[in-house]
N, C-alpha and C. Protein backbone atom coordinates (compact mmCIF):
# COMPACT_ATOMS: atom_id res chain seq x y z
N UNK A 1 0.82 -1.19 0.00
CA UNK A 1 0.00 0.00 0.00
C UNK A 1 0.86 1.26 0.00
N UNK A 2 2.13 1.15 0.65
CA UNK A 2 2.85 2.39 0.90
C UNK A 2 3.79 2.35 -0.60
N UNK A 3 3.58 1.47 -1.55
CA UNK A 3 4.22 1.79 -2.83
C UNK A 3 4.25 2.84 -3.68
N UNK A 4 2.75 3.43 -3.56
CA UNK A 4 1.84 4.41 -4.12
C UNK A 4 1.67 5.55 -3.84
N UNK A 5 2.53 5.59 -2.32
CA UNK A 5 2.27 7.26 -1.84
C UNK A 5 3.97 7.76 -2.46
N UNK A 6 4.00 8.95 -2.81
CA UNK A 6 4.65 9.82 -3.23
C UNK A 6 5.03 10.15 -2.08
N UNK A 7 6.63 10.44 -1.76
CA UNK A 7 7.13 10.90 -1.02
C UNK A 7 7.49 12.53 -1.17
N UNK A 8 7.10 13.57 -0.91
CA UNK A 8 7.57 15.20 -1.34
C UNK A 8 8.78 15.78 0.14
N UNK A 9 9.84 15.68 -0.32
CA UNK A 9 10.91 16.56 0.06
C UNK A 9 11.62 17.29 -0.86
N UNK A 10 12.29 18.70 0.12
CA UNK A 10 12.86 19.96 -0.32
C UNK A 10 14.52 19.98 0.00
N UNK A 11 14.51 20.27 -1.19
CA UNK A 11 16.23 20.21 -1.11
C UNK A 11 15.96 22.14 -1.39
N UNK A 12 16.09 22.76 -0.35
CA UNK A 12 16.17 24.26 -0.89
C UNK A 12 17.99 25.13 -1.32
N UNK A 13 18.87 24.44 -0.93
CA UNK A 13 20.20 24.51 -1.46
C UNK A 13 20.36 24.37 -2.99
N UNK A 14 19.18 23.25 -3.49
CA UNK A 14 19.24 23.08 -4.99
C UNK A 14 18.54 23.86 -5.64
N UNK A 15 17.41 23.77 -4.81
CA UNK A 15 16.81 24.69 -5.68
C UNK A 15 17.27 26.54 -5.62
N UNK A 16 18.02 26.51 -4.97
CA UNK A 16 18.49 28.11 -5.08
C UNK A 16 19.61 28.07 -5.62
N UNK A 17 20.35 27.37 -6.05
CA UNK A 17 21.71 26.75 -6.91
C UNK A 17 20.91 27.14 -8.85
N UNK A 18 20.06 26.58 -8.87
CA UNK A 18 19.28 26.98 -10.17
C UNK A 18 19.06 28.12 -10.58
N UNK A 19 19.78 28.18 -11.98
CA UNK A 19 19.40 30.26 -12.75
C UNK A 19 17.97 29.79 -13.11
N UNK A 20 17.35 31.08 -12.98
CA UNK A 20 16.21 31.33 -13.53
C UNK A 20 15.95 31.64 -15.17
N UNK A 21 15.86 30.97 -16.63
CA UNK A 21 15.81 31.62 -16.96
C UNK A 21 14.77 32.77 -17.50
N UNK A 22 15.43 33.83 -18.73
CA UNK A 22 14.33 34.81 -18.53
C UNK A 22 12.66 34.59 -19.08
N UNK A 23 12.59 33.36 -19.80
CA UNK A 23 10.88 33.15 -20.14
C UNK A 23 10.63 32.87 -18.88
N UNK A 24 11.34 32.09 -17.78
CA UNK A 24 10.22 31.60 -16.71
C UNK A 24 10.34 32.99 -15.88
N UNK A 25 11.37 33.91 -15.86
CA UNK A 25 11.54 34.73 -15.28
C UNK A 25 10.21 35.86 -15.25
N UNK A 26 9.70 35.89 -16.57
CA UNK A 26 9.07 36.25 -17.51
C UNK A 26 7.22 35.87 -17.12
N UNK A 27 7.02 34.28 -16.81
CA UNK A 27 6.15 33.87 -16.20
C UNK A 27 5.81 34.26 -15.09
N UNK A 28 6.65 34.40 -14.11
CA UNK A 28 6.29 34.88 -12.59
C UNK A 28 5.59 36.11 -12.68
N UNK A 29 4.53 36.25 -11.78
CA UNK A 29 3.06 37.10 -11.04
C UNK A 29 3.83 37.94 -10.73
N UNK A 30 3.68 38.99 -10.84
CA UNK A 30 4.03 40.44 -10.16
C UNK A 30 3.07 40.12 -8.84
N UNK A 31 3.72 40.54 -8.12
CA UNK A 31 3.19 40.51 -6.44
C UNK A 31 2.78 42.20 -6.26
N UNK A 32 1.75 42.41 -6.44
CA UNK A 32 0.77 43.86 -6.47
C UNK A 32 0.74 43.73 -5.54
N UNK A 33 -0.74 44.79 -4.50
CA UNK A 33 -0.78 45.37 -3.43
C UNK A 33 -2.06 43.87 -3.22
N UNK A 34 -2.72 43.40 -3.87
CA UNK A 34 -3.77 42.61 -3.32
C UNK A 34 -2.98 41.29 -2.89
N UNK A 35 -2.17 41.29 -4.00
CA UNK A 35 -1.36 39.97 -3.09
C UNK A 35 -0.87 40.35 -1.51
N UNK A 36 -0.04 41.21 -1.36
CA UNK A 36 0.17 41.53 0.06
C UNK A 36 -1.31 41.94 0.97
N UNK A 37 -2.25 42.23 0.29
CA UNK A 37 -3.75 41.92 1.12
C UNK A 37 -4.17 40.70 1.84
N UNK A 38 -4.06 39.91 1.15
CA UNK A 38 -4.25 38.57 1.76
C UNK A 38 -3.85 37.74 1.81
N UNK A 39 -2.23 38.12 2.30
CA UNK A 39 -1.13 37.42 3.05
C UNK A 39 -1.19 37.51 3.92
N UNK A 40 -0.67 35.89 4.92
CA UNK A 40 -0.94 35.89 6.14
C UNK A 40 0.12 36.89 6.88
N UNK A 41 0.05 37.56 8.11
CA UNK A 41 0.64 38.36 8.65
C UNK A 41 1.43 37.53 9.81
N UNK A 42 2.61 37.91 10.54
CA UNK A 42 2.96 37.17 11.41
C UNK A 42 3.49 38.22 12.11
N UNK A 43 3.24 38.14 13.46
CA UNK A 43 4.23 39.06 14.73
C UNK A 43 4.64 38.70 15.44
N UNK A 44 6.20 38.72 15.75
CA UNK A 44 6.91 37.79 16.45
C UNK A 44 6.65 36.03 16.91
N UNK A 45 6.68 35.62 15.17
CA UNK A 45 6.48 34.21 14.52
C UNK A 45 5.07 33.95 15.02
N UNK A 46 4.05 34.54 15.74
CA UNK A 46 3.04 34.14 15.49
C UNK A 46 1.86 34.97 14.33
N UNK A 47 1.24 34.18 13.93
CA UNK A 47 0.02 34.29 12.85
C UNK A 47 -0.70 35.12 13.57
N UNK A 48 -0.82 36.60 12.80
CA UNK A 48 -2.04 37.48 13.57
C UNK A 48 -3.08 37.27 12.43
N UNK A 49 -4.49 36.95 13.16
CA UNK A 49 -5.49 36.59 13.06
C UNK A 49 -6.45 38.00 12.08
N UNK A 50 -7.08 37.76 11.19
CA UNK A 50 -7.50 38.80 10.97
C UNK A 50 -9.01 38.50 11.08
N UNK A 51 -9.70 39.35 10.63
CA UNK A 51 -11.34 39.67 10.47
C UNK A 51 -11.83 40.19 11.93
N UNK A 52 -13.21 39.57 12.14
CA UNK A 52 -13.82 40.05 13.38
C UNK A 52 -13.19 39.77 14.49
N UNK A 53 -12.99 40.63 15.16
CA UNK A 53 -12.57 40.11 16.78
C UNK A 53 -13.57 39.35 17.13
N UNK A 54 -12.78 38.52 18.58
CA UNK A 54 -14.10 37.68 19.80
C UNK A 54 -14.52 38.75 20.27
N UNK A 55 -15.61 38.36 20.23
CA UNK A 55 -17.03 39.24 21.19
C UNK A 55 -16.50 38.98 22.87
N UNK A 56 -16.84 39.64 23.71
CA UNK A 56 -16.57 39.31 24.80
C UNK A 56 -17.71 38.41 25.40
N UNK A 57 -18.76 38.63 25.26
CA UNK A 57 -19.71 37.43 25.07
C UNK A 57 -20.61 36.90 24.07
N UNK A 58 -20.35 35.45 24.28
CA UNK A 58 -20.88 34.63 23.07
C UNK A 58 -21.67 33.87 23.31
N UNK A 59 -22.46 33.68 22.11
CA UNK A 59 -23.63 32.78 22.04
C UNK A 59 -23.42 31.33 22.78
N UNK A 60 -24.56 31.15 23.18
CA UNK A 60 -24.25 28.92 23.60
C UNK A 60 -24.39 28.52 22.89
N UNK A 61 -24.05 27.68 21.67
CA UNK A 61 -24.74 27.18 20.47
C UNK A 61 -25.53 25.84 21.17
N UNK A 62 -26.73 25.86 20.95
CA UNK A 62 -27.76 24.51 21.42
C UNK A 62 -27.94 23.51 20.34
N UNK A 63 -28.32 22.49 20.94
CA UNK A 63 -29.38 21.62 19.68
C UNK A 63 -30.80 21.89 20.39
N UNK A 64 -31.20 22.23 19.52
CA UNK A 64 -32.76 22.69 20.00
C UNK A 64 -34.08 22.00 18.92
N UNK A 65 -34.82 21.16 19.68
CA UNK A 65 -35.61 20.72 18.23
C UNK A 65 -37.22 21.39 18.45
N UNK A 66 -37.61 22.03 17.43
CA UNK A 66 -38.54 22.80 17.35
C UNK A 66 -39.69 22.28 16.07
N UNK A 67 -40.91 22.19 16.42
CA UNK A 67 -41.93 22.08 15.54
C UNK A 67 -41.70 22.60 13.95
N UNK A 68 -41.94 22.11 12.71
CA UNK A 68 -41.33 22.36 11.41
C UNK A 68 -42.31 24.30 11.11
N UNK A 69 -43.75 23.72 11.81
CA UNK A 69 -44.00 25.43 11.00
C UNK A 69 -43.43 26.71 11.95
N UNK A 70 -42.91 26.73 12.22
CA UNK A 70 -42.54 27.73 13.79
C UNK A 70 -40.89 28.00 13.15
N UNK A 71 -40.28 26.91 13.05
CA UNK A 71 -38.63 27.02 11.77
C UNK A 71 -39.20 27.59 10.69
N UNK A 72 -40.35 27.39 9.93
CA UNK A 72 -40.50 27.96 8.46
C UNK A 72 -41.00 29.23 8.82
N UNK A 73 -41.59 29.58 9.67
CA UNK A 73 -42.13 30.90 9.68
C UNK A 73 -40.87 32.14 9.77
N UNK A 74 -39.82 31.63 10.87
CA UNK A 74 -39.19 32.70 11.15
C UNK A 74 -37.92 32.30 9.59
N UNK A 75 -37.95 30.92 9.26
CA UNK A 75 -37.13 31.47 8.10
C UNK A 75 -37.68 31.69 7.11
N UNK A 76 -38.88 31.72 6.45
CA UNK A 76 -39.80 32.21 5.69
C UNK A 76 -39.38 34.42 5.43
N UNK A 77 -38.99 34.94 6.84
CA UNK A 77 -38.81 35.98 6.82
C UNK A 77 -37.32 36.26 6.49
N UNK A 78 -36.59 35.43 5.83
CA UNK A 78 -35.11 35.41 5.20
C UNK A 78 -34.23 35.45 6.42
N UNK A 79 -32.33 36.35 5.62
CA UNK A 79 -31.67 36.11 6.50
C UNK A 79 -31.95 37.19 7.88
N UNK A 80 -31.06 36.22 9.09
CA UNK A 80 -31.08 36.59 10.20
C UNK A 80 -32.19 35.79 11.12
N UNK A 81 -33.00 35.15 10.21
CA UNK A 81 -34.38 34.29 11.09
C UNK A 81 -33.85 33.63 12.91
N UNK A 82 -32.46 33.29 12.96
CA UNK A 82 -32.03 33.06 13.97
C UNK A 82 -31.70 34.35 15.39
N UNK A 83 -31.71 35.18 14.68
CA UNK A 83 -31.75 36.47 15.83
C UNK A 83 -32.66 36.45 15.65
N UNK A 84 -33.90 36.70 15.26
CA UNK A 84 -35.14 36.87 15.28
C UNK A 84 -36.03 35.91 16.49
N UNK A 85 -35.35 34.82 16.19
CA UNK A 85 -36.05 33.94 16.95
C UNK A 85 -35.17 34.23 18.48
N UNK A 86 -34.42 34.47 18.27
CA UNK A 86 -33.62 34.82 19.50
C UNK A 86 -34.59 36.20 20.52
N UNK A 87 -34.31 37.08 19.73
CA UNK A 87 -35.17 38.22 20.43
C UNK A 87 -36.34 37.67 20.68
N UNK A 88 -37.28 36.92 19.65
CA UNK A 88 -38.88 36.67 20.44
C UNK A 88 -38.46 35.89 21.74
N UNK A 89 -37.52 35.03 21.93
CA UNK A 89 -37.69 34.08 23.08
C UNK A 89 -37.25 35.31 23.94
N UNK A 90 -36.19 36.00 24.12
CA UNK A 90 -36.08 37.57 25.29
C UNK A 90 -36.73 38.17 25.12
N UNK A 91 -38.14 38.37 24.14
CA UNK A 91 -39.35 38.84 24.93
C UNK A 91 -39.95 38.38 25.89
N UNK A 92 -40.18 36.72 25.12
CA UNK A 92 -41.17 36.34 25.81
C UNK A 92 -40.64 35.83 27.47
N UNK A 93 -38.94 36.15 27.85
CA UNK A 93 -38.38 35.74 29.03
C UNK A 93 -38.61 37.13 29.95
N UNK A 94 -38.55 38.37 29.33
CA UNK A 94 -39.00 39.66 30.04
C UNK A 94 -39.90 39.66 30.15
N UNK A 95 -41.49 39.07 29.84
CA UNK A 95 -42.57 39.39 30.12
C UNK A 95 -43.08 38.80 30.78
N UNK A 96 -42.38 37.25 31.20
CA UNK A 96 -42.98 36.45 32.00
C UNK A 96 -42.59 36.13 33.53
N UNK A 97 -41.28 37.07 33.63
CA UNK A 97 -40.43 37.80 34.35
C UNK A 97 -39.75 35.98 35.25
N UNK A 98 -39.29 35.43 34.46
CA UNK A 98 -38.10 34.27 34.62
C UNK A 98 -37.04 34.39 35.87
């Protein structure tokens, strides 16, 4: 079984021993400003994380099983149907005073 797997190692001494020449030279991507967009960043060798920060508080994610027309209704009203359903249940926990 192990006949079939391909082994991949880097000899990087060889490969930097190799001229480039100028058609492949020629081939290589200009590295623009979008390439450096969404390159990973690193600060002091660790990976800084991008997009949204953590919230300082977060959702519980549940399994919750709920009747099928009560799911179609609130997703019937498109995206976000899950906050939606969220706020009706913190109404209905403020009014019944829990």
């Amino acid at each position: 079984m192990n006949e079939n797997k391909h082994v991949i190692s880097s000899d990087l001494a060889k490969a930097m021993a190799r001229p480039i020449s100028a058609e492949e030279y020629a081939e290589m991507p200009e590295l623009d400003q979008a390439f450096f967009d969404h390159a990973d960043q690193y600060s002091a060798n660790k990976l800084v994380r991008r997009g949204r920060p953590l919230q300082a508080v977060t959702k519980t994610p549940i399994k919750l099983r709920l009747d099928p027309d009560i799911v179609a209704t609130f997703k019937a009203q498109g995206r976000g149907w899950q906050t939606r359903m969220n706020n009706a249940l913190r109404e209905w926990v403020n009014s019944h005073s829990v």
